[in-house]
C-alpha atoms as a PDB file:
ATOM      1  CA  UNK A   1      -8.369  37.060  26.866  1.00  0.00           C
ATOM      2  CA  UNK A   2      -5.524  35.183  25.996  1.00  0.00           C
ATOM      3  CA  UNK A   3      -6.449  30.977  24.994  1.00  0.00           C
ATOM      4  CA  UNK A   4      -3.874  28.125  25.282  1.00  0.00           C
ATOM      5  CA  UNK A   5      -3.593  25.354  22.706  1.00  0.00           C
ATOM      6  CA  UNK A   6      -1.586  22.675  22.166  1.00  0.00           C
ATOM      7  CA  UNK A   7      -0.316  22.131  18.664  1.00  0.00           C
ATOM      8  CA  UNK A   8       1.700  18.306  18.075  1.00  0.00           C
ATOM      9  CA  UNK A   9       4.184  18.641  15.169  1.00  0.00           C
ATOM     10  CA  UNK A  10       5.704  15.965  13.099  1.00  0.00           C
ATOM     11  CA  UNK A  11       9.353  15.323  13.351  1.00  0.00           C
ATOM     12  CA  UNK A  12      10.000  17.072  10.282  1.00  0.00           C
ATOM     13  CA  UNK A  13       7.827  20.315  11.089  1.00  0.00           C
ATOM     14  CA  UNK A  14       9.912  20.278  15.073  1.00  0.00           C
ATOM     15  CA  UNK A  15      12.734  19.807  13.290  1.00  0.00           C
ATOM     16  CA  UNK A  16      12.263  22.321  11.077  1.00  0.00           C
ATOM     17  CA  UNK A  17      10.861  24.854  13.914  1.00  0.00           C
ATOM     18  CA  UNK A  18      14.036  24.667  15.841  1.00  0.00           C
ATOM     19  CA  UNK A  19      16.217  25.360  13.026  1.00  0.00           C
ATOM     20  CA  UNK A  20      14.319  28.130  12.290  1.00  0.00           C
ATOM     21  CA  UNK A  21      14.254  28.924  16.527  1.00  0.00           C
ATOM     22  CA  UNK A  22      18.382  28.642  16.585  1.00  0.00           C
ATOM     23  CA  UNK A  23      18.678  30.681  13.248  1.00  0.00           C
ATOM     24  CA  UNK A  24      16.663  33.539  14.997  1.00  0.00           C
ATOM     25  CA  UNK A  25      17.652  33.060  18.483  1.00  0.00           C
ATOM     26  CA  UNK A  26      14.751  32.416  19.560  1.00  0.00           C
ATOM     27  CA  UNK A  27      12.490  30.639  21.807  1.00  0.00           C
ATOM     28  CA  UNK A  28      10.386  27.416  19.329  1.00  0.00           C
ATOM     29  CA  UNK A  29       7.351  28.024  21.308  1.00  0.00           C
ATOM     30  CA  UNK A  30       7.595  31.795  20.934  1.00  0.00           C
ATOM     31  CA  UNK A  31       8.410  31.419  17.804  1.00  0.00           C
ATOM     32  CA  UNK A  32       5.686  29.120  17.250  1.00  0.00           C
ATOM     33  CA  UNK A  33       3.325  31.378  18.444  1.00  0.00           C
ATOM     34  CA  UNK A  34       4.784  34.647  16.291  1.00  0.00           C
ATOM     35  CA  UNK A  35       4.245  32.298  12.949  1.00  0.00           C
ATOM     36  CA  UNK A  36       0.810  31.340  13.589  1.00  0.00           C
ATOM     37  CA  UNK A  37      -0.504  34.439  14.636  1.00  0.00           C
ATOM     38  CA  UNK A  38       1.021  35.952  11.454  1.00  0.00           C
ATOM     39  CA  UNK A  39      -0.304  33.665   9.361  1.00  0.00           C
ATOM     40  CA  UNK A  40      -4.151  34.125  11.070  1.00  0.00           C
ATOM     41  CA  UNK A  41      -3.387  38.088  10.860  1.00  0.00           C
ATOM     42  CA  UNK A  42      -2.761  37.612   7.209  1.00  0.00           C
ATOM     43  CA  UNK A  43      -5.471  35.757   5.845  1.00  0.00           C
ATOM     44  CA  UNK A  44      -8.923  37.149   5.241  1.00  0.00           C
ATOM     45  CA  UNK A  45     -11.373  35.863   7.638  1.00  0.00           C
ATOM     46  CA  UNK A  46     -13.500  34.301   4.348  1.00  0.00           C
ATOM     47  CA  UNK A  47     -14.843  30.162   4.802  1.00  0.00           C
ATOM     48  CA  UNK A  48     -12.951  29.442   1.165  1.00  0.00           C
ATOM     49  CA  UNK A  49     -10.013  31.005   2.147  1.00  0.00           C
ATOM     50  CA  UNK A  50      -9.696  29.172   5.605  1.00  0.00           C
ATOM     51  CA  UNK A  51     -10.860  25.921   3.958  1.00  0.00           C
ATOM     52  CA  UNK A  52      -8.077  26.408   1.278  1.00  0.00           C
ATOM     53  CA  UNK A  53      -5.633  26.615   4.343  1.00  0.00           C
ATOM     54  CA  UNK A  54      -7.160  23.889   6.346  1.00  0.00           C
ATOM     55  CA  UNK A  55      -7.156  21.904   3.254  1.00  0.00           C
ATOM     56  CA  UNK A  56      -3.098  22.347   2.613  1.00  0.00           C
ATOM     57  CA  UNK A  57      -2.882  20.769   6.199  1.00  0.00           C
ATOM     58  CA  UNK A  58      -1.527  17.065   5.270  1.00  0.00           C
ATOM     59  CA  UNK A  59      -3.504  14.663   7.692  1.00  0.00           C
ATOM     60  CA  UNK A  60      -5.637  17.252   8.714  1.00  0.00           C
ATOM     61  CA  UNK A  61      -9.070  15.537   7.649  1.00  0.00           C
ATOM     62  CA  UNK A  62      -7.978  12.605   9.408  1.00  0.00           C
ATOM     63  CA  UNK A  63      -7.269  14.086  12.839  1.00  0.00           C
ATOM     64  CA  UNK A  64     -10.499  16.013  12.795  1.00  0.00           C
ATOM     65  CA  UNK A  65     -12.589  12.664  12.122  1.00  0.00           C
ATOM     66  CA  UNK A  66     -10.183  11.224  14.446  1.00  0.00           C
ATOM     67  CA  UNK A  67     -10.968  13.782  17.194  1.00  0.00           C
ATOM     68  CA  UNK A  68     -14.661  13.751  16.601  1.00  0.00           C
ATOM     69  CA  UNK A  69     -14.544  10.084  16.956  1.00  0.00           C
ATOM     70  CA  UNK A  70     -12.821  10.607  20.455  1.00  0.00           C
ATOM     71  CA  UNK A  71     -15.215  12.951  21.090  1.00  0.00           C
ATOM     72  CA  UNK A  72     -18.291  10.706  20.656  1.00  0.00           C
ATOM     73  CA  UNK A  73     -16.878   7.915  22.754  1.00  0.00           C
ATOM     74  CA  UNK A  74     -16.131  10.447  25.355  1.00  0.00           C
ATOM     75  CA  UNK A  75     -12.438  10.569  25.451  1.00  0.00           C
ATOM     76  CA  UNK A  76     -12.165  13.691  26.352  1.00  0.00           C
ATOM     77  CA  UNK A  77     -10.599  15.868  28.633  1.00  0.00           C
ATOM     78  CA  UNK A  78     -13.034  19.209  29.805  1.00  0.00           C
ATOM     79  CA  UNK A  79     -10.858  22.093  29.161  1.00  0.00           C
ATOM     80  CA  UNK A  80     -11.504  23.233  33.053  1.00  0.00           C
ATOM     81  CA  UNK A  81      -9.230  20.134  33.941  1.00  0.00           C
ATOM     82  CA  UNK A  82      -6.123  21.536  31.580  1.00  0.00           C
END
Protein backbone atom coordinates (compact mmCIF):
# COMPACT_ATOMS: atom_id res chain seq x y z
CA UNK A 1 0.00 0.00 0.00
CA UNK A 2 1.27 3.02 -1.27
CA UNK A 3 1.93 6.09 1.85
CA UNK A 4 1.98 9.87 1.11
CA UNK A 5 4.46 12.24 2.74
CA UNK A 6 5.23 15.53 2.53
CA UNK A 7 8.87 16.46 2.33
CA UNK A 8 9.65 20.74 2.72
CA UNK A 9 12.95 21.57 0.94
CA UNK A 10 15.14 24.52 1.39
CA UNK A 11 15.49 26.97 -1.38
CA UNK A 12 18.69 25.64 -2.32
CA UNK A 13 17.65 21.79 -2.30
CA UNK A 14 14.08 23.12 -4.70
CA UNK A 15 16.30 24.88 -6.53
CA UNK A 16 18.50 22.36 -7.06
CA UNK A 17 15.57 19.63 -7.67
CA UNK A 18 14.21 21.54 -10.56
CA UNK A 19 17.38 21.91 -12.28
CA UNK A 20 17.89 18.52 -12.00
CA UNK A 21 13.73 18.05 -13.06
CA UNK A 22 14.37 20.42 -16.39
CA UNK A 23 17.79 18.64 -17.14
CA UNK A 24 15.83 15.26 -17.21
CA UNK A 25 12.55 16.37 -18.38
CA UNK A 26 10.97 15.49 -15.79
CA UNK A 27 8.30 15.97 -13.34
CA UNK A 28 10.25 17.50 -9.50
CA UNK A 29 7.81 15.52 -7.59
CA UNK A 30 8.37 12.40 -9.69
CA UNK A 31 11.57 12.97 -9.66
CA UNK A 32 11.56 13.50 -6.09
CA UNK A 33 10.07 10.42 -5.47
CA UNK A 34 12.57 8.26 -8.03
CA UNK A 35 15.67 9.80 -5.81
CA UNK A 36 14.42 8.88 -2.53
CA UNK A 37 13.28 5.62 -3.21
CA UNK A 38 16.74 4.93 -4.74
CA UNK A 39 18.48 6.08 -2.10
CA UNK A 40 16.16 3.80 0.61
CA UNK A 41 16.65 0.80 -2.05
CA UNK A 42 20.33 1.32 -1.72
CA UNK A 43 21.14 1.43 1.74
CA UNK A 44 21.20 -1.57 4.02
CA UNK A 45 18.37 -1.60 6.34
CA UNK A 46 21.18 -1.55 9.48
CA UNK A 47 20.34 1.32 12.68
CA UNK A 48 24.22 2.71 12.07
CA UNK A 49 23.82 2.95 8.63
CA UNK A 50 20.40 4.87 8.73
CA UNK A 51 21.69 6.96 11.67
CA UNK A 52 24.83 7.83 9.52
CA UNK A 53 22.23 9.08 6.86
CA UNK A 54 19.90 10.74 9.22
CA UNK A 55 22.86 12.26 10.75
CA UNK A 56 24.21 13.94 7.22
CA UNK A 57 20.65 15.60 7.26
CA UNK A 58 21.65 19.42 8.20
CA UNK A 59 18.84 20.59 10.70
CA UNK A 60 17.57 17.33 10.98
CA UNK A 61 17.96 16.96 14.92
CA UNK A 62 16.30 20.13 15.23
CA UNK A 63 13.10 19.42 13.30
CA UNK A 64 12.67 16.11 15.02
CA UNK A 65 12.84 17.85 18.62
CA UNK A 66 10.91 20.46 16.96
CA UNK A 67 8.17 18.02 15.84
CA UNK A 68 8.12 16.11 19.05
CA UNK A 69 7.65 19.32 20.79
CA UNK A 70 4.52 19.96 18.49
CA UNK A 71 3.57 16.75 19.18
CA UNK A 72 3.39 17.06 23.00
CA UNK A 73 1.46 20.30 22.91
CA UNK A 74 -0.88 18.66 20.54
CA UNK A 75 -0.34 20.47 17.36
CA UNK A 76 -1.05 17.99 15.36
CA UNK A 77 -2.95 17.06 12.54
CA UNK A 78 -4.39 13.02 12.66
CA UNK A 79 -3.27 11.64 9.45
CA UNK A 80 -7.17 10.55 8.76
CA UNK A 81 -7.77 14.42 8.30
CA UNK A 82 -4.86 14.69 5.36
Amino acid sequence: MAQRIELTLDDDAAARLAALAERAHADKDALALTLLSETLDELEQTSADMTAVLDRIPGAAGRLQLGREQADRGEVIDLDDL
